[in-house]
N, C-alpha and C. Protein backbone atom coordinates (compact mmCIF):
# COMPACT_ATOMS: atom_id res chain seq x y z
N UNK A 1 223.62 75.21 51.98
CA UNK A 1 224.31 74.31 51.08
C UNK A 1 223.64 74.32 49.71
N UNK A 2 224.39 74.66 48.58
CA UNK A 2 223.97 74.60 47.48
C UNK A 2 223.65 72.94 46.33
N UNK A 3 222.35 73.32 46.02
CA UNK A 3 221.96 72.17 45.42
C UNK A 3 221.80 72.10 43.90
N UNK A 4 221.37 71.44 42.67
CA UNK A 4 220.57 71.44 42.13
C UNK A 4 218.80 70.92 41.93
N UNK A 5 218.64 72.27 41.57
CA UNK A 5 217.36 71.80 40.97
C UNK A 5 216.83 72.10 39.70
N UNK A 6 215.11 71.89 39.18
CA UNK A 6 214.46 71.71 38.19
C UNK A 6 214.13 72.54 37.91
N UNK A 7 214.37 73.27 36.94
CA UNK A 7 213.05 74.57 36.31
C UNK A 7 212.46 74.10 34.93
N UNK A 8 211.50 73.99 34.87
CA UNK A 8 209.98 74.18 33.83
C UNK A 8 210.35 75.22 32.48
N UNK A 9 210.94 75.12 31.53
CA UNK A 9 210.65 76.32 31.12
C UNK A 9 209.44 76.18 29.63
N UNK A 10 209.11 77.34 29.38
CA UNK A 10 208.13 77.67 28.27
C UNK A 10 208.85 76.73 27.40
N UNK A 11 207.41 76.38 26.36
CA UNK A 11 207.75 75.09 25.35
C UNK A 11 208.85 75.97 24.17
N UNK A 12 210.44 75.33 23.82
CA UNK A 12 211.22 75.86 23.18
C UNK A 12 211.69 76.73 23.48
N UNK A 13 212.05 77.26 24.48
CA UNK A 13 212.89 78.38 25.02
C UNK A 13 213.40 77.87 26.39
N UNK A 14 213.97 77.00 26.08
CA UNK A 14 215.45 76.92 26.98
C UNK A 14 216.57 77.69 26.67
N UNK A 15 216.86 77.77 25.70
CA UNK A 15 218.25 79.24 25.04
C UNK A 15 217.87 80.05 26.11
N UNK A 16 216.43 80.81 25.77
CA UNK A 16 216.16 82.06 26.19
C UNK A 16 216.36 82.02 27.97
N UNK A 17 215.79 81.13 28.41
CA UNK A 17 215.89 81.02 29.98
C UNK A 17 217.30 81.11 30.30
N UNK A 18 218.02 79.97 29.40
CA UNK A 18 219.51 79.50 30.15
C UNK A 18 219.79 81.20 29.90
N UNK A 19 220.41 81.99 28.82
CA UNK A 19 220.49 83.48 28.65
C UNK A 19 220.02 84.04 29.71
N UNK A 20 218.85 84.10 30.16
CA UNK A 20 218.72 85.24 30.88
C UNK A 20 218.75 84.77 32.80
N UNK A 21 218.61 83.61 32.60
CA UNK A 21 219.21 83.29 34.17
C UNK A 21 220.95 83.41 34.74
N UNK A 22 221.86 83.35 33.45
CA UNK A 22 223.01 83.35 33.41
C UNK A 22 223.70 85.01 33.52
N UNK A 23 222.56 85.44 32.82
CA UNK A 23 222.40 87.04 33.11
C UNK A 23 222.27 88.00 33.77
N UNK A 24 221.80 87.17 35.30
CA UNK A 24 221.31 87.25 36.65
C UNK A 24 222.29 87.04 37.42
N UNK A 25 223.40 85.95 36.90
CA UNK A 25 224.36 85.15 37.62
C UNK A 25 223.94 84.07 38.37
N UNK A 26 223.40 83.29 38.28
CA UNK A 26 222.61 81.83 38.20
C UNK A 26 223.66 80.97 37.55
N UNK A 27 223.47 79.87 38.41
CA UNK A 27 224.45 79.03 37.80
C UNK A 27 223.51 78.01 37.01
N UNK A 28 223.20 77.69 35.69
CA UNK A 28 222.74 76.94 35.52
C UNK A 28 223.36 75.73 34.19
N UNK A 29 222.64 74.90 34.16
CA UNK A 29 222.86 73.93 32.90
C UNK A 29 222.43 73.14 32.40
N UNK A 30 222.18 73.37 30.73
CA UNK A 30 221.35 72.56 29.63
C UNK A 30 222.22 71.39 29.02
N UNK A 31 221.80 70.13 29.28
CA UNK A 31 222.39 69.60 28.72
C UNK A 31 221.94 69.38 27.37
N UNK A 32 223.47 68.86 26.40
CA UNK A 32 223.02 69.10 24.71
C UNK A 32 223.04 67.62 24.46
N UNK A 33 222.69 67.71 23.06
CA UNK A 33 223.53 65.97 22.55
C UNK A 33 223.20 66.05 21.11
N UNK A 34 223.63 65.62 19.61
CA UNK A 34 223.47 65.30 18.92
C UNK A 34 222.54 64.33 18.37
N UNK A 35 221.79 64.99 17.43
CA UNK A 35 220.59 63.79 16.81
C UNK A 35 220.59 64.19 14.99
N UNK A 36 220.89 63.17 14.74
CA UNK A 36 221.54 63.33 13.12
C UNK A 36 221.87 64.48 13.01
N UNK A 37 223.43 64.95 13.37
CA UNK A 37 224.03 65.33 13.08
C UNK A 37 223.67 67.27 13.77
N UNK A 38 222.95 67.15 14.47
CA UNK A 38 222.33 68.23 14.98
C UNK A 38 221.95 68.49 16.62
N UNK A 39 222.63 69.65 16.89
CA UNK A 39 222.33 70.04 18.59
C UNK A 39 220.82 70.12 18.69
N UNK A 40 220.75 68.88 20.01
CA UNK A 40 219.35 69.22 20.62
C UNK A 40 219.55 69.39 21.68
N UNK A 41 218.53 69.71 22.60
CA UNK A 41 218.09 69.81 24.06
C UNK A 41 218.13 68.68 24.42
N UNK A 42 218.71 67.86 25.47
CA UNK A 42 218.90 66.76 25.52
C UNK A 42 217.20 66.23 26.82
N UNK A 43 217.34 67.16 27.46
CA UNK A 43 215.80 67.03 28.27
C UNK A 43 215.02 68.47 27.51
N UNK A 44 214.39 68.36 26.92
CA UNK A 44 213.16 69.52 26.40
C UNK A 44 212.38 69.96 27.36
N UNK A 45 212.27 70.98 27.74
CA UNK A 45 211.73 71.74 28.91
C UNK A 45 212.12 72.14 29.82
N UNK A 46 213.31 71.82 30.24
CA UNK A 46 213.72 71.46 31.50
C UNK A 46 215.28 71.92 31.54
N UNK A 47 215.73 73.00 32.50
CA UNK A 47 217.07 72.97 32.62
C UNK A 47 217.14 72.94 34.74
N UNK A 48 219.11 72.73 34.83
CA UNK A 48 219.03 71.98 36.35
C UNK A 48 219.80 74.01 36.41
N UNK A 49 219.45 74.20 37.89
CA UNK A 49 219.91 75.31 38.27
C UNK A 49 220.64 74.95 39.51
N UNK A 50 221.50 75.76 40.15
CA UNK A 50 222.51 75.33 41.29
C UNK A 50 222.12 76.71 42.08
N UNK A 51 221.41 75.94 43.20
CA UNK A 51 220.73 76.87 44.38
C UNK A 51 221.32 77.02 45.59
N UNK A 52 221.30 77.82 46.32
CA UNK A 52 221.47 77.66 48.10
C UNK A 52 219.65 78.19 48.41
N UNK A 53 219.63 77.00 49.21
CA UNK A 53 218.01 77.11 49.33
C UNK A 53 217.90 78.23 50.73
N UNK A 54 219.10 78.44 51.18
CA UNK A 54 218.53 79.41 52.24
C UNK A 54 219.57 80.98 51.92
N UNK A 55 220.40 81.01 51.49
CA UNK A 55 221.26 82.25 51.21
C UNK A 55 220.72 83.37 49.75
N UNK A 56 220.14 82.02 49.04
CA UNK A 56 220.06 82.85 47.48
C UNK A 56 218.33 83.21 47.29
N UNK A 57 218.48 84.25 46.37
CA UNK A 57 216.88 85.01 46.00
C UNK A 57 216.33 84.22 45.50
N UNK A 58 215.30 83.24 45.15
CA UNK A 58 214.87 82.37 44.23
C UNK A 58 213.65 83.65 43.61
N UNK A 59 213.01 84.44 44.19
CA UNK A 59 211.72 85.13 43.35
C UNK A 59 212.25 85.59 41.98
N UNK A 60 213.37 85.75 41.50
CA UNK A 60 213.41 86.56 40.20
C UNK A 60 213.51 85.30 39.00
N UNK A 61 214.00 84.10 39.89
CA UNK A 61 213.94 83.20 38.72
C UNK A 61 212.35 82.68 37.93
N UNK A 62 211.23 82.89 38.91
CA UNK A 62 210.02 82.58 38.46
C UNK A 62 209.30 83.64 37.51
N UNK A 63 209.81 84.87 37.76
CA UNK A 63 209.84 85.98 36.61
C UNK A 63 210.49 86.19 35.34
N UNK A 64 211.59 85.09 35.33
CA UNK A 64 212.85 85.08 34.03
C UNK A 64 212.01 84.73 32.83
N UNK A 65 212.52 85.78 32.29
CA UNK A 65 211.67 85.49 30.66
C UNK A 65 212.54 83.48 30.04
N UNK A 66 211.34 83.18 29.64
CA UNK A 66 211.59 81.84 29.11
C UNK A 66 211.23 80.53 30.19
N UNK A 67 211.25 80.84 31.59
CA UNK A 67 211.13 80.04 32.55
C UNK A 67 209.43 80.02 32.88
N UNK A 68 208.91 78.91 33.10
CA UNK A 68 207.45 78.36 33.70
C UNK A 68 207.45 78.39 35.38
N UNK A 69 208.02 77.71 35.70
CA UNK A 69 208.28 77.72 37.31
C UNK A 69 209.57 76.37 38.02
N UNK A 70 209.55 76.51 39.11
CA UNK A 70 209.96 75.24 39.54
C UNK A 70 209.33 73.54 39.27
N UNK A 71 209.55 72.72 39.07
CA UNK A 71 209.54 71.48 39.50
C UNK A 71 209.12 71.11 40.81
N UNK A 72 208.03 70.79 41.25
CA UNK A 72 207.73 70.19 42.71
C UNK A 72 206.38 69.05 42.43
N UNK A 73 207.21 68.72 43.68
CA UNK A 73 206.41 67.49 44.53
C UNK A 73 205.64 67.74 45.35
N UNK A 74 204.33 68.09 45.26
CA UNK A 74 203.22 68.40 46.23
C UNK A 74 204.30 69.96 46.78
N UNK A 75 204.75 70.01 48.10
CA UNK A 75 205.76 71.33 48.76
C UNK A 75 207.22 71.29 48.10
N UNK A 76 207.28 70.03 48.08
CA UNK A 76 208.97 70.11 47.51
C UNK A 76 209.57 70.55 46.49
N UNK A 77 210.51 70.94 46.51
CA UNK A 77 211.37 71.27 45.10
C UNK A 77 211.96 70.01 44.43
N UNK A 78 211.67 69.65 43.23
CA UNK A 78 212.59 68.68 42.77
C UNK A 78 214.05 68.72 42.86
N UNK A 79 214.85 67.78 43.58
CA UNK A 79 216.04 68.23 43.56
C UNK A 79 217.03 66.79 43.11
N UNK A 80 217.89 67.36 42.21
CA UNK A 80 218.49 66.37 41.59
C UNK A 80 220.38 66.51 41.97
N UNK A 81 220.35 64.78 42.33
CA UNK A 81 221.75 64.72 43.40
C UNK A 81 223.32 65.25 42.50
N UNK A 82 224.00 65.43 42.79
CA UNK A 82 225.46 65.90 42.33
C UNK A 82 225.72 64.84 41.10
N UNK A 83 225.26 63.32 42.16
CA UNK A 83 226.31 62.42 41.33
C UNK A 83 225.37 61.98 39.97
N UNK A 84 224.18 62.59 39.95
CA UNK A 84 223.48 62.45 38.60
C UNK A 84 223.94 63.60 37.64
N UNK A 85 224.14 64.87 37.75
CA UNK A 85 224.37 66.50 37.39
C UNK A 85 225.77 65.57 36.45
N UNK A 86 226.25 64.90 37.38
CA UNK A 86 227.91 64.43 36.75
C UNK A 86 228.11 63.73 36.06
N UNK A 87 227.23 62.47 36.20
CA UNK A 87 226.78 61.77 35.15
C UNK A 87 226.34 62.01 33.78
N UNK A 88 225.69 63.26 33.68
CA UNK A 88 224.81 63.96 32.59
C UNK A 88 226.05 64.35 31.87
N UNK A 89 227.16 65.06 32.85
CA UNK A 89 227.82 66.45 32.27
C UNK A 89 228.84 65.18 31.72
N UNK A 90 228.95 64.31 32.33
CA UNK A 90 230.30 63.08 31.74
C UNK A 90 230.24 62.18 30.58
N UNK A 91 228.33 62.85 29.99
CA UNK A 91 228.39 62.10 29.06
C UNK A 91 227.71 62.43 27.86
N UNK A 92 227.77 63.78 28.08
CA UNK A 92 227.15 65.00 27.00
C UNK A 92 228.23 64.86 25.86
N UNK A 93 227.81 65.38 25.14
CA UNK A 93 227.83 65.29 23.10
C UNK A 93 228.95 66.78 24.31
N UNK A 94 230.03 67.03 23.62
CA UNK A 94 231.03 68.47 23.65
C UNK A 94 230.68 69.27 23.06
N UNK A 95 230.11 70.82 23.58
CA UNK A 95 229.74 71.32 22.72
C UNK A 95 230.45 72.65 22.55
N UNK A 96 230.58 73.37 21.92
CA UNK A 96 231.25 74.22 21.75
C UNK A 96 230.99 75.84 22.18
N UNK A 97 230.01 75.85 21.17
CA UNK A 97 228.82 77.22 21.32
C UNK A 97 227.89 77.31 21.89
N UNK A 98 227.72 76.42 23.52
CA UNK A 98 226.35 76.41 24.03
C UNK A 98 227.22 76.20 25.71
């Protein structure tokens, strides 16, 4: 069953990660938002990826240029529920080019 979770990435290169995980075919997503008048990263560091924790490769994502690692809890993966992912996406700035 596919989830989301957390990836870490290098300070200012979320572009570069979201690019090259999407590149892979990774489902992932940055949320944006406006701050005077300008696209930001709405969480800095951090984008949510959509996993199957037992069907899909996870090793190439810890190699993706721009990415640090997973998110964990002592063994766990941080994993963040649907109805938050929806919340985020229901209340993001529209963006066009991202």
């Amino acid at each position: 069953m596919k989830k989301w979770y957390l990836l870490k990435t290098k300070p200012r290169q979320e572009e570069i990660a979201l690019a090259n995980l999407k590149n892979q075919n990774y489902h992932v997503y940055c949320p944006w938002t406006k701050i005077n008048n300008k696209l930001v990263v709405l969480f800095p560091g951090y984008l949510f990826i959509y996993l199957d924790e037992t069907s899909e490769n996870w090793s190439p994502i810890r190699s993706t240029k721009g990415v640090l690692n997973f998110v964990r809890f002592g063994l766990s993966y941080a994993k963040i529920s649907n109805k938050i992912i929806n919340f985020i996406k229901d209340n993001e700035v529209e963006t066009t080019n991202k």
